[in-house]
Protein backbone atom coordinates (compact mmCIF):
# COMPACT_ATOMS: atom_id res chain seq x y z
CA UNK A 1 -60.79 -20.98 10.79
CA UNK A 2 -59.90 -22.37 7.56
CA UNK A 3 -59.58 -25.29 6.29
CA UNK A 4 -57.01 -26.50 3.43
CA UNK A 5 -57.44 -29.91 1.50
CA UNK A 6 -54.81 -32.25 2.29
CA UNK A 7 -53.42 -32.47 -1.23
CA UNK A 8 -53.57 -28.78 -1.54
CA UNK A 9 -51.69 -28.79 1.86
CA UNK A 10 -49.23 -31.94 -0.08
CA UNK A 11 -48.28 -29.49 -3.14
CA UNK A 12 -47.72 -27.04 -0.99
CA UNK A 13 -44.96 -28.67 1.22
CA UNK A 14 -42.98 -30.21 -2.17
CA UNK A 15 -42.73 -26.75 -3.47
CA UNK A 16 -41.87 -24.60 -0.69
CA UNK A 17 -44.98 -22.53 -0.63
CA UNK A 18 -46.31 -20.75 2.17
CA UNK A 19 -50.20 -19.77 2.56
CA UNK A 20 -50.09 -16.30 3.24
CA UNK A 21 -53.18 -15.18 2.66
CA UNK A 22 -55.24 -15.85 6.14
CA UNK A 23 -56.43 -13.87 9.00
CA UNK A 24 -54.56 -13.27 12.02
CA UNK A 25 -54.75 -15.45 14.53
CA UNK A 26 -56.48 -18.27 13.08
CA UNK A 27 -54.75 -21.92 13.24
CA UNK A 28 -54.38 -23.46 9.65
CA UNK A 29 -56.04 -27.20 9.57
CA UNK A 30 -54.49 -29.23 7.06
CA UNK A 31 -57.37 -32.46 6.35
CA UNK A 32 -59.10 -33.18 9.60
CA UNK A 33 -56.57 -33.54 12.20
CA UNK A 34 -53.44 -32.04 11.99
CA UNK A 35 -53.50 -28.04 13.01
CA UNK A 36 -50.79 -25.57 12.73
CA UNK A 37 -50.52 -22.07 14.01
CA UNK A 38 -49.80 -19.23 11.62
CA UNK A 39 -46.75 -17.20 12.15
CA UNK A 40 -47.21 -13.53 13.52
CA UNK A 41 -45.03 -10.89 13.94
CA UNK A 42 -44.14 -9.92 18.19
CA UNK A 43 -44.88 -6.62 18.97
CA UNK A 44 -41.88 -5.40 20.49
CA UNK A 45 -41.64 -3.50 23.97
CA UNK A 46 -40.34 -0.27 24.23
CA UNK A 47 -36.88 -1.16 25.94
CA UNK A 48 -36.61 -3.70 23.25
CA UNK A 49 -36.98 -1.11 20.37
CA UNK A 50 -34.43 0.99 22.54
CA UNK A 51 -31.78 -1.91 22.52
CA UNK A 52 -32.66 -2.49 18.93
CA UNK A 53 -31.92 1.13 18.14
CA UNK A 54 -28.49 1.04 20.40
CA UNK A 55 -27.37 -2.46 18.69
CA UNK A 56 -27.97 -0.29 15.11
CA UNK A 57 -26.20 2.30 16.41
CA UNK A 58 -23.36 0.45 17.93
CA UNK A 59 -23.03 -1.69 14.56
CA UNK A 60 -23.03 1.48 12.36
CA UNK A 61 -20.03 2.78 14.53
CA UNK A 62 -17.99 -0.26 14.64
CA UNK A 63 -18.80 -0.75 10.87
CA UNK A 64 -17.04 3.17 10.31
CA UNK A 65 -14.09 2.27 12.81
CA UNK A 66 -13.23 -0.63 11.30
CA UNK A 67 -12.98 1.11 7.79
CA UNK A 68 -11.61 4.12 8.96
CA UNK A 69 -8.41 1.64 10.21
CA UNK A 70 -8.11 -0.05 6.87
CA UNK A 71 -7.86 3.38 4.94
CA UNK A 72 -5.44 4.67 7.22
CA UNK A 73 -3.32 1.44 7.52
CA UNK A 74 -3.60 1.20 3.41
CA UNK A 75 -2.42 5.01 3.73
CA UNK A 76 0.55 4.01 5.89
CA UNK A 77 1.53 1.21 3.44
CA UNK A 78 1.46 3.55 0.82
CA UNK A 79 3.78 5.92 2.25
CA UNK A 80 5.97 3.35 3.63
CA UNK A 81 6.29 2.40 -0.36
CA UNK A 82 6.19 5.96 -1.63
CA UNK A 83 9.21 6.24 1.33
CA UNK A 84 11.88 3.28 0.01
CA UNK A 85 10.82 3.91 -3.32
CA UNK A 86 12.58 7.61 -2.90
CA UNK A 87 15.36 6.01 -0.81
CA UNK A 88 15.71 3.46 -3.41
CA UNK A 89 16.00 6.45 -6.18
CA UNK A 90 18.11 8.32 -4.05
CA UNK A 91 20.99 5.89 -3.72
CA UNK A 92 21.00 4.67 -7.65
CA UNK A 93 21.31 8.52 -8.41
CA UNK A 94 24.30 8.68 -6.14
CA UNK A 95 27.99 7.47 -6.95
CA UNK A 96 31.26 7.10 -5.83
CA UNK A 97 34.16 9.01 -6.99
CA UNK A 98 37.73 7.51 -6.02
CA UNK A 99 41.47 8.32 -6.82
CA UNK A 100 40.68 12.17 -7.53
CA UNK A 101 43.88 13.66 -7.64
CA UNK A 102 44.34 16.32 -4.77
CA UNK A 103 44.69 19.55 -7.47
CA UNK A 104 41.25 18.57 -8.60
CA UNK A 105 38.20 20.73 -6.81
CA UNK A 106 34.37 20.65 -6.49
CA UNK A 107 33.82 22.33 -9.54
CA UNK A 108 36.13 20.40 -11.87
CA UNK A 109 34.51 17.30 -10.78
CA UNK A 110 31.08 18.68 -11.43
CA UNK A 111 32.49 19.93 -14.85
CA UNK A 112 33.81 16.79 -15.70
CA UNK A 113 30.27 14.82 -14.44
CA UNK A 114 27.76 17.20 -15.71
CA UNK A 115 27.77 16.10 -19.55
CA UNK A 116 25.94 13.05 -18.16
CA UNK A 117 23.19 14.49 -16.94
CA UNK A 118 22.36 17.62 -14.34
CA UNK A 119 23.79 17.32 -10.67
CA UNK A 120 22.09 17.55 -7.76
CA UNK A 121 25.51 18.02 -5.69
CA UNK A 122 29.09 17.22 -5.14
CA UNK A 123 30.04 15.95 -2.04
CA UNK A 124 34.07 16.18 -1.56
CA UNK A 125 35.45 14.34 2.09
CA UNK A 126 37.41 17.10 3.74
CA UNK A 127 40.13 16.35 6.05
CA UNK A 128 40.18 19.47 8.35
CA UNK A 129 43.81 18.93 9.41
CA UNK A 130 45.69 19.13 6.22
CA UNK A 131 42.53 21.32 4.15
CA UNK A 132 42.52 18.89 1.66
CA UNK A 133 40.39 16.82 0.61
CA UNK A 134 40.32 12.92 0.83
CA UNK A 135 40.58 11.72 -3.01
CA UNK A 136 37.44 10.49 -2.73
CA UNK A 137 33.77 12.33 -3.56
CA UNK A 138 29.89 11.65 -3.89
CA UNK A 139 28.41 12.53 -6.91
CA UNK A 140 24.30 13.21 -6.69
CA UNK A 141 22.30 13.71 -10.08
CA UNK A 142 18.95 14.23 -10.40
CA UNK A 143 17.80 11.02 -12.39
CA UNK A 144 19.63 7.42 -11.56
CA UNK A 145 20.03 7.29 -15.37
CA UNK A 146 22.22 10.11 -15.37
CA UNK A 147 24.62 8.02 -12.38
CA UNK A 148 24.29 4.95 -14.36
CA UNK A 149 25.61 6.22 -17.54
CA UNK A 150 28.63 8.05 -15.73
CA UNK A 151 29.43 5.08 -13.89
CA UNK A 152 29.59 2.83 -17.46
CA UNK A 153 31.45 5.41 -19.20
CA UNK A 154 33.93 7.67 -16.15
CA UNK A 155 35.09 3.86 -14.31
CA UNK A 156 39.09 3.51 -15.13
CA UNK A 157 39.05 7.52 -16.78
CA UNK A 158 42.22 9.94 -16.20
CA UNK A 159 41.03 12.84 -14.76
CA UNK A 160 44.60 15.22 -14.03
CA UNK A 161 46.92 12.16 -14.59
CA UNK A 162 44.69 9.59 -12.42
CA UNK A 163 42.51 6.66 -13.45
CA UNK A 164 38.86 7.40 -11.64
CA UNK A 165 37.43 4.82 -9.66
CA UNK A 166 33.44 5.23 -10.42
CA UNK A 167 30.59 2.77 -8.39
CA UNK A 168 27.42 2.84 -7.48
CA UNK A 169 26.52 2.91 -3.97
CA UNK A 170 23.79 0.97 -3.75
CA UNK A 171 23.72 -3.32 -3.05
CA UNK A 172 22.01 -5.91 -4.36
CA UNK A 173 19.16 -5.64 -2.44
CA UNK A 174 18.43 -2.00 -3.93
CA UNK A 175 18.35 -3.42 -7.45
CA UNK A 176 16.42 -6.10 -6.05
CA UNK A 177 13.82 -4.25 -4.28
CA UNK A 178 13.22 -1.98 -7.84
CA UNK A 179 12.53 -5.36 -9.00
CA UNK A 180 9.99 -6.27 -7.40
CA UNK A 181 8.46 -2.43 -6.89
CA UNK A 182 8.96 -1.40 -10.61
């Protein structure tokens, strides 16, 4: 047994301390009357170890589930982005050619294009009944730059006696998505 002085036992309680050095099993008197049993650790039962083990276990695997999702749902954002971001580059690379006279061919239009940067392809709209094509054509270069500076400086030009009609494919909400991507 031992015994503590009640202002020892005072001091103790304003600051938070705990006795900790005592024997096992032996009740702590503070002054005379008031007795207090020390704590002691439970010794655990063999199932109990066993369930502590399998709640460890259980926690450990939910814990990797849970971060496996978040990497592959960050992954799937990411490619989602990666994804409109080439659609996005795609369509401000791309323009419209209108009012091509019906001597002109593929490879005059890619002549007359290619000073503004390198082409990616030429896309003329066939009409399989007459062979000819439809005055109209899709222009594809390899950087959107390229597109944007033939569109500022090919709009309105005579190409074989006809004023081009050059614009971009894309809407608003293209220029507005770069926005908020770039």
């Amino acid at each position: 047994m031992i015994n503590v002085d009640l202002s020892v036992a005072a001091a103790l309680r304003k600051s938070g301390g705990i006795i900790s050095l005592m024997p096992m099993g032996d009740s702590i008197y503070f002054g005379t009357n008031i007795k207090q049993e020390p704590f002691t650790l439970l010794t655990l039962t063999d199932d109990q170890r066993f369930a502590i083990e399998r709640a460890k276990k259980y926690a450990l695997e939910q814990s990797i589930q849970n971060a496996l999702s978040k990497q592959a749902a960050q992954l799937h954002q990411q490619d989602l982005n990666t994804i409109k971001r080439n659609q996005a580059l795609i369509l401000l690379s791309r323009i419209y050619v209108g009012s091509i006279s019906f001597e002109i061919g593929e490879e005059e239009i890619r002549k007359t294009f290619s000073p503004f940067g390198p082409i990616k392809s030429v896309a003329l709209s066939w009409d399989t009944v007459l062979q000819k094509h439809k005055g109209f054509a899709f222009v594809e270069f390899e950087v959107p730059e390229a597109a944007s500076l033939a569109l500022d400086q090919m709009n309105g030009y005579t190409l074989a006696g006809r004023n081009l009609k050059v614009c971009c494919l894309g809407n608003d909400t293209i220029f507005l998505y770069l926005m908020v991507v770039f």
